[in-house]
C-alpha atoms as a PDB file:
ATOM      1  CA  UNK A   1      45.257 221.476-115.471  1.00  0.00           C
ATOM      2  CA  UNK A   2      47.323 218.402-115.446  1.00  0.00           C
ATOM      3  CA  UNK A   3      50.357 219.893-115.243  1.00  0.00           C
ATOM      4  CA  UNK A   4      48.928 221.966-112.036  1.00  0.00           C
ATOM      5  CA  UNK A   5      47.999 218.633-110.104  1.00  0.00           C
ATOM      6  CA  UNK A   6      51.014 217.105-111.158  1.00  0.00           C
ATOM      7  CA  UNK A   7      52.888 220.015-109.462  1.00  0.00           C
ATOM      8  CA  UNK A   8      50.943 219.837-106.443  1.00  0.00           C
ATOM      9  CA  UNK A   9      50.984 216.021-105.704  1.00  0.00           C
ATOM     10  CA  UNK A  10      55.157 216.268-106.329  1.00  0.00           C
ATOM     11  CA  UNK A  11      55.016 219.452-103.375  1.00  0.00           C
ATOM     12  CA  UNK A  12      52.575 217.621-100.925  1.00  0.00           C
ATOM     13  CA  UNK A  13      55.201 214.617-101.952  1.00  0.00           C
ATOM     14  CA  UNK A  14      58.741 216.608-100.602  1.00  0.00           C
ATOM     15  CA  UNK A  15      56.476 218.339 -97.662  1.00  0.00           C
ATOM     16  CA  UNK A  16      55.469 214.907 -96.738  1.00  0.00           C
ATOM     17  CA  UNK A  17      59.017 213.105 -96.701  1.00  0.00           C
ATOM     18  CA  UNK A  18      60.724 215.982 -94.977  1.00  0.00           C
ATOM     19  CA  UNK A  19      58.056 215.954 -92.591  1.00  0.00           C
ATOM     20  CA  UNK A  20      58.326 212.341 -91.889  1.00  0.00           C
ATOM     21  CA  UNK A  21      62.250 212.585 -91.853  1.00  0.00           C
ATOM     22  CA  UNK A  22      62.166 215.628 -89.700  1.00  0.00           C
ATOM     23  CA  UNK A  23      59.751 213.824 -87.476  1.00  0.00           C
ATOM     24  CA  UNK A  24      62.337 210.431 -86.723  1.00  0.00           C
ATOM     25  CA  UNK A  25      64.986 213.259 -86.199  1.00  0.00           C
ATOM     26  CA  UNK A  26      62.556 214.855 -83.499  1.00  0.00           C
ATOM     27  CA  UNK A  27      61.570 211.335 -82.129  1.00  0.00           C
ATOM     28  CA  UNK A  28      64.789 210.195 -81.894  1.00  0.00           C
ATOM     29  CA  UNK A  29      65.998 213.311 -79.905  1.00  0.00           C
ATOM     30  CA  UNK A  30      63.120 212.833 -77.254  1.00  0.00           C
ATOM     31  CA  UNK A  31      63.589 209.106 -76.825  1.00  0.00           C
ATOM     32  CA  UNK A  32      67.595 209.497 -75.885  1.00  0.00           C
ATOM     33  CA  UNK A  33      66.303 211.960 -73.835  1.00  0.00           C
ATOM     34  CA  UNK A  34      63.642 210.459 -72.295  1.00  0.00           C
ATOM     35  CA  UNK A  35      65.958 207.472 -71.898  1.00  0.00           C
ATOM     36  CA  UNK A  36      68.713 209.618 -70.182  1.00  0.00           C
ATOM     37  CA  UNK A  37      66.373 210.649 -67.439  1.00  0.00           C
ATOM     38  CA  UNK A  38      65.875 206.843 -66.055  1.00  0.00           C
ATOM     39  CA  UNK A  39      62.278 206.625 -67.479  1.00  0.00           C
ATOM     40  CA  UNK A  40      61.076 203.568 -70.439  1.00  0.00           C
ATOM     41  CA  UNK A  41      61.642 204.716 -73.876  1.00  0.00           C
ATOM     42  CA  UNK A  42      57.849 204.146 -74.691  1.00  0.00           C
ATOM     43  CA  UNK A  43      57.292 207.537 -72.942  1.00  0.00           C
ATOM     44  CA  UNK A  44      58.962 209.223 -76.275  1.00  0.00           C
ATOM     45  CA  UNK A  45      56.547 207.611 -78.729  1.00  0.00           C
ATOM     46  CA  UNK A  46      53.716 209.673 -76.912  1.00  0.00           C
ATOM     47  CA  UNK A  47      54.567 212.775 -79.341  1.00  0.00           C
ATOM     48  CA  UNK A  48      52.300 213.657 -81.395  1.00  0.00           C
ATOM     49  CA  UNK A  49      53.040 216.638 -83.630  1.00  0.00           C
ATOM     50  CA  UNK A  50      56.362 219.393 -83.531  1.00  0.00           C
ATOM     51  CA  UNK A  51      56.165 223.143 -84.805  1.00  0.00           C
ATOM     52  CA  UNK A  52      59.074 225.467 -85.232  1.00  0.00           C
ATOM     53  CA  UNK A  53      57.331 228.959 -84.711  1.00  0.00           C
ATOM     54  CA  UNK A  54      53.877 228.650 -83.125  1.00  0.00           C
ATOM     55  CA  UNK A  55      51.831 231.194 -83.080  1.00  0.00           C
ATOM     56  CA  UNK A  56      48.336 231.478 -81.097  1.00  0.00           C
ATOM     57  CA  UNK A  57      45.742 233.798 -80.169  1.00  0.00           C
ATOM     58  CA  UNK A  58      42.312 233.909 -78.063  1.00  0.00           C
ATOM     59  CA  UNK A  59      39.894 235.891 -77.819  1.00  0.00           C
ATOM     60  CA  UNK A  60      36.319 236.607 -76.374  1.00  0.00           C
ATOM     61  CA  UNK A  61      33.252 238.631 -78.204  1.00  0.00           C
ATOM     62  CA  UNK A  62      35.092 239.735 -81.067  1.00  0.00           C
ATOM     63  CA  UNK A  63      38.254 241.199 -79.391  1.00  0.00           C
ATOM     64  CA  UNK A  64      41.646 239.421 -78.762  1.00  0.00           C
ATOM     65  CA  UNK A  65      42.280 238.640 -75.705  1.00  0.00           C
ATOM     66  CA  UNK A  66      46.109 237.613 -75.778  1.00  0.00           C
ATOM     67  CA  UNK A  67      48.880 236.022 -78.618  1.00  0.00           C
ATOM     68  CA  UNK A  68      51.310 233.556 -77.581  1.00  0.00           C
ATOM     69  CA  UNK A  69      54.174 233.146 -80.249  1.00  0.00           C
ATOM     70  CA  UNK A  70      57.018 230.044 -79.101  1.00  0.00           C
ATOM     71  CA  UNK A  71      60.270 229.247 -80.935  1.00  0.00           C
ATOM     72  CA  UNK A  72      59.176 225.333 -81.276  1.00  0.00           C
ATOM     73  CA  UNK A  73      55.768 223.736 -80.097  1.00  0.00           C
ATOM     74  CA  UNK A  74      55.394 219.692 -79.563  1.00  0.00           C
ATOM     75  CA  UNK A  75      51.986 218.673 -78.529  1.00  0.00           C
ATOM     76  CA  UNK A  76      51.516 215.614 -76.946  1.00  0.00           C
ATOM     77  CA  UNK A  77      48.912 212.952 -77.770  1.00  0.00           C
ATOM     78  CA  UNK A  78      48.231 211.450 -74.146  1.00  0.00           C
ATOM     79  CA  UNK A  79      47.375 214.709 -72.098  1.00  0.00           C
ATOM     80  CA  UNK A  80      46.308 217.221 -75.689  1.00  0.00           C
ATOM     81  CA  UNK A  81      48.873 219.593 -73.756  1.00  0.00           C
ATOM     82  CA  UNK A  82      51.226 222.017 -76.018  1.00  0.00           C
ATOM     83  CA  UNK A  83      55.031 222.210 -74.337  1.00  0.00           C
ATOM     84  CA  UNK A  84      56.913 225.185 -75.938  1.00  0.00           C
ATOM     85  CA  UNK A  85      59.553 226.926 -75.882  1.00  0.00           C
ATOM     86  CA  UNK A  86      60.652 230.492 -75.484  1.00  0.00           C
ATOM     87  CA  UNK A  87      57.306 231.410 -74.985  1.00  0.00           C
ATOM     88  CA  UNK A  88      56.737 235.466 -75.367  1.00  0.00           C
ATOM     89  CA  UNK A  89      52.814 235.855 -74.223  1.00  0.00           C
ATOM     90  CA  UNK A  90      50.896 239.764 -75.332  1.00  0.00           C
ATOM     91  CA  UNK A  91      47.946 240.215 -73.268  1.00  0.00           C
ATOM     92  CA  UNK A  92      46.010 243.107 -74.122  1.00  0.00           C
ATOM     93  CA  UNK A  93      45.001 244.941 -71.503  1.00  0.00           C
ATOM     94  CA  UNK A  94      42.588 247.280 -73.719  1.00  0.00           C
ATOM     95  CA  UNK A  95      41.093 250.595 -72.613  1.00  0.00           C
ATOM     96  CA  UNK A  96      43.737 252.450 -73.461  1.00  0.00           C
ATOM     97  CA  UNK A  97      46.087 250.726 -70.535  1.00  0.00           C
ATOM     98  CA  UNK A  98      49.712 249.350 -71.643  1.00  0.00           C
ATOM     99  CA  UNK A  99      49.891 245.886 -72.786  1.00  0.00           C
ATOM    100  CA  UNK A 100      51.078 243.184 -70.694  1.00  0.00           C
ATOM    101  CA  UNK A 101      54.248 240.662 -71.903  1.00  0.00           C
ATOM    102  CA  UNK A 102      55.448 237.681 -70.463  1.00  0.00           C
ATOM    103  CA  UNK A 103      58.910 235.557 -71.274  1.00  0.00           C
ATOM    104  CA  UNK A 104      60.232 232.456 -69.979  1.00  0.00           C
ATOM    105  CA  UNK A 105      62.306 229.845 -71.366  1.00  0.00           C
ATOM    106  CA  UNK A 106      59.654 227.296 -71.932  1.00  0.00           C
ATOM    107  CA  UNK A 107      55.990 226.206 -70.955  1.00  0.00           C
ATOM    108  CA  UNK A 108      52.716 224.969 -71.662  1.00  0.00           C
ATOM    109  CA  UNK A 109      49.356 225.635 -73.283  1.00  0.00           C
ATOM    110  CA  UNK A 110      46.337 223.271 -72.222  1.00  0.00           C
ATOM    111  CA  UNK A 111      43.448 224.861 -74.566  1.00  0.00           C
ATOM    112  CA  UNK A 112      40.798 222.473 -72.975  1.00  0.00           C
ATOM    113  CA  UNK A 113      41.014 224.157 -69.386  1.00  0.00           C
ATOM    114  CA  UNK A 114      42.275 227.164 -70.707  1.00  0.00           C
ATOM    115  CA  UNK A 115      45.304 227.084 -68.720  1.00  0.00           C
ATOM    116  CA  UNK A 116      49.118 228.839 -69.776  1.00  0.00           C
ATOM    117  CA  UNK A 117      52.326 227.392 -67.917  1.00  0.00           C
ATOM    118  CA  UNK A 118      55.578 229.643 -68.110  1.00  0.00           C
ATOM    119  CA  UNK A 119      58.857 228.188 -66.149  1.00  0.00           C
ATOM    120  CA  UNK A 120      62.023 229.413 -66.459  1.00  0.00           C
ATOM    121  CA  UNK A 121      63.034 232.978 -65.542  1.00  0.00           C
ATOM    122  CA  UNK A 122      59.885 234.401 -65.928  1.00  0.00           C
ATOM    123  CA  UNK A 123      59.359 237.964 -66.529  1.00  0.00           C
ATOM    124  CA  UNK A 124      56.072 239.986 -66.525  1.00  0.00           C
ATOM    125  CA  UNK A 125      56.544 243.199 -67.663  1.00  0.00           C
ATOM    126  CA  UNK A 126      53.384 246.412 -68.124  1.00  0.00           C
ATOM    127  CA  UNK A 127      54.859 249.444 -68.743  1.00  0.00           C
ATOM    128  CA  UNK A 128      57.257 250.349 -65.572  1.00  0.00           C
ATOM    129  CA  UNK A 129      55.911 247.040 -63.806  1.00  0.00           C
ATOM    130  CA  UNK A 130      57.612 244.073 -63.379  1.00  0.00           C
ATOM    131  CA  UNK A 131      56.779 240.962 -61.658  1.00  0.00           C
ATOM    132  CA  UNK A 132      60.010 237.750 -61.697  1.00  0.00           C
ATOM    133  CA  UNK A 133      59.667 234.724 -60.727  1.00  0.00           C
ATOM    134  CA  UNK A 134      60.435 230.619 -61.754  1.00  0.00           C
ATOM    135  CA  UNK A 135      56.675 229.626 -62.294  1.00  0.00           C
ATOM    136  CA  UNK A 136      53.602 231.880 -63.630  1.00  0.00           C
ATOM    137  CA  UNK A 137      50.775 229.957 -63.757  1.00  0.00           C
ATOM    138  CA  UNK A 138      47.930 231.736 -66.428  1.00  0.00           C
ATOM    139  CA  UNK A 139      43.983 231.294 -66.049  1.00  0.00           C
ATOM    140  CA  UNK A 140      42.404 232.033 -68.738  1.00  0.00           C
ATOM    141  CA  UNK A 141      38.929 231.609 -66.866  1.00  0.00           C
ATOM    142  CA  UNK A 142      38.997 233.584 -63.969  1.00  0.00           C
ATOM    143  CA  UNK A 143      42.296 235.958 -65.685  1.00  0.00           C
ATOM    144  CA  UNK A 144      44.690 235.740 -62.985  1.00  0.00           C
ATOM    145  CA  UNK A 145      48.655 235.377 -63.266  1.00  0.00           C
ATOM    146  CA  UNK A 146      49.713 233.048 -60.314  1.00  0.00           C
ATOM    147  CA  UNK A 147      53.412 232.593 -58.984  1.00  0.00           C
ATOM    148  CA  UNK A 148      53.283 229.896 -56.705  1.00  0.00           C
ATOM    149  CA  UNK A 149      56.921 229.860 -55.683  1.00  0.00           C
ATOM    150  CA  UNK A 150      57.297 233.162 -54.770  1.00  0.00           C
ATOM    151  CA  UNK A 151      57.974 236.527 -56.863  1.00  0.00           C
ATOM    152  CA  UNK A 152      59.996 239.546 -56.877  1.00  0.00           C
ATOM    153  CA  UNK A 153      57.787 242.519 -58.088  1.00  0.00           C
ATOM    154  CA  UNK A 154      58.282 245.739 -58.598  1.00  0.00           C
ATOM    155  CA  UNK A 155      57.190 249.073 -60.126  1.00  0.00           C
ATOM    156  CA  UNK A 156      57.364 253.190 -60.224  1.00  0.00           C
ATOM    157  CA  UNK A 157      56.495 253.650 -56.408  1.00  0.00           C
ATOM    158  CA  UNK A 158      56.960 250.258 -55.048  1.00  0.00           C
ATOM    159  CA  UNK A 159      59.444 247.191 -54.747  1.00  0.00           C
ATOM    160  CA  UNK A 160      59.010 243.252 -53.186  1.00  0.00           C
ATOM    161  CA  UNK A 161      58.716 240.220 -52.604  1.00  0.00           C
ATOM    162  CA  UNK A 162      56.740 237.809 -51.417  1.00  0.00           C
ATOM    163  CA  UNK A 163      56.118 233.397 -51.443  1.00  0.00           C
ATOM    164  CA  UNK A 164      52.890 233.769 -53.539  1.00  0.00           C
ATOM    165  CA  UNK A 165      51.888 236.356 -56.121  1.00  0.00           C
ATOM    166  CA  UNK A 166      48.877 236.721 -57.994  1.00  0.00           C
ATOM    167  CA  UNK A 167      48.243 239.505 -60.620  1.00  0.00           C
ATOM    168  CA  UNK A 168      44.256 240.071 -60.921  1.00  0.00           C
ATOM    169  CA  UNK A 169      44.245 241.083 -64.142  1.00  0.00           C
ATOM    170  CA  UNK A 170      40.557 242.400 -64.357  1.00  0.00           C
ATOM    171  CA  UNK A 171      41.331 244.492 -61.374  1.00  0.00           C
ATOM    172  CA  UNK A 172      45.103 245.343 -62.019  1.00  0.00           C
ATOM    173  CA  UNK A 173      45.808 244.139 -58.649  1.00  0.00           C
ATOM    174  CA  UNK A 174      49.470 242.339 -57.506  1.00  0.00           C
ATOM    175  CA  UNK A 175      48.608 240.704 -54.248  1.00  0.00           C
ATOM    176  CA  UNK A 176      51.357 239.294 -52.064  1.00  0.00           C
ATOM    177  CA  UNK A 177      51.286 235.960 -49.744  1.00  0.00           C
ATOM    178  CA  UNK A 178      53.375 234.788 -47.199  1.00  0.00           C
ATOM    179  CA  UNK A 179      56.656 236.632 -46.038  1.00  0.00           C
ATOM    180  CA  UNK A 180      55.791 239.719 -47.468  1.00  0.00           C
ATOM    181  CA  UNK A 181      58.186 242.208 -47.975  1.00  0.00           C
ATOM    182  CA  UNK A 182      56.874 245.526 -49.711  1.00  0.00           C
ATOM    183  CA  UNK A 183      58.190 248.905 -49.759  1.00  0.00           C
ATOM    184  CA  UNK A 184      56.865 252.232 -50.916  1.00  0.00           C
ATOM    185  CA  UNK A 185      59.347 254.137 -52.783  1.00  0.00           C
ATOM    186  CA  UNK A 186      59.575 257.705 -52.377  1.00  0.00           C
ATOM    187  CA  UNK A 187      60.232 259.707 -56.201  1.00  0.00           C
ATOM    188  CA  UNK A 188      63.307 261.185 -54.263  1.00  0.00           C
ATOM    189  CA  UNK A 189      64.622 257.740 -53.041  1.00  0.00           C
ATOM    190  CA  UNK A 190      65.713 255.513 -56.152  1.00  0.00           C
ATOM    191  CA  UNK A 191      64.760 251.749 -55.748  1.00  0.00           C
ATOM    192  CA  UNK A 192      67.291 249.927 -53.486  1.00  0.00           C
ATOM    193  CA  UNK A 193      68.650 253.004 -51.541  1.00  0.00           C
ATOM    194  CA  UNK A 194      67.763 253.601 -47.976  1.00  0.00           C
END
């Protein structure tokens, strides 16, 4: 019994200390960053807590919803937000209909308004669909997929482009604002030939 506490106060002991050095390795990264961009280095000690290899899920009435999985994760203590990076989000469409995936090169998970942030050559992909844009904005309350700055979408039958895009995801609907450009493809006209 001894010898079992003994061994598990020395682990929690190494975990600890690499976990503190690792941390002052981390904070020291986002301070000379911090301090490269022209803003105080006081901004940097706002980190709270860094994760190689996050992995989250939601769900509603007893079925998952979506999983988010991120190469690292670094919440921060001031706004409760989670920045990560490579972000690869699963939303399960259910009802027999093809998943839905989405990739970017980094983002943001706020878990108290139920909000996702992807920026970075983001990619939505369900089955043959694909929506591309800089900046997908997730709801997690009313389940919509927002680009803001404008998308490129396209699918089987159809191809565009447009300054807004919003994916309903309830109703499987892309809808298309501002500058509008849509085309129906034809199965004997591949996408991109007139």
């Amino acid at each position: 019994m001894l010898r079992r506490s003994l061994f598990t106060i020395v682990a929690l002991s190494l975990v600890a200390g690499a976990s503190l050095w690792w941390f002052s390795q981390e904070k020291s990264a986002v301070n000379s960053e911090v301090v490269a961009g022209g803003n105080s280095s006081s901004e940097g000690d706002s980190l709270g807590l860094a994760m190689k290899t996050m992995h989250l899920t939601q769900g509603e009435n007893g079925l998952e919803l979506w999983r988010l999985k991120a190469e690292w994760a670094t919440m921060r203590q001031e706004d409760g937000k989670i920045a990560i990076t490579a972000p690869k989000l699963t939303y399960i469409m259910g009802s027999g209909k093809p998943d839905l995936f989405v990739v970017s090169e980094q983002g943001d998970v706020n878990q108290e308004t139920q909000q996702l942030r992807f920026m970075g050559n983001v990619l939505v992909t369900q089955g043959n669909s694909t929506v591309r844009g800089d900046l997908l904005l997730y709801n997690g309350t009313a389940r919509t997929m927002l680009f803001p700055q404008g998308a490129n979408f396209a699918g089987d039958k159809f191809s565009g482009t447009a300054h807004s895009v919003i994916w309903r995801m309830g109703d499987q609907v892309i809808e298309g604002t501002g500058d509008v450009d849509f085309v129906l493809l034809s199965p004997s006209r591949p996408l991109g030939l007139k």
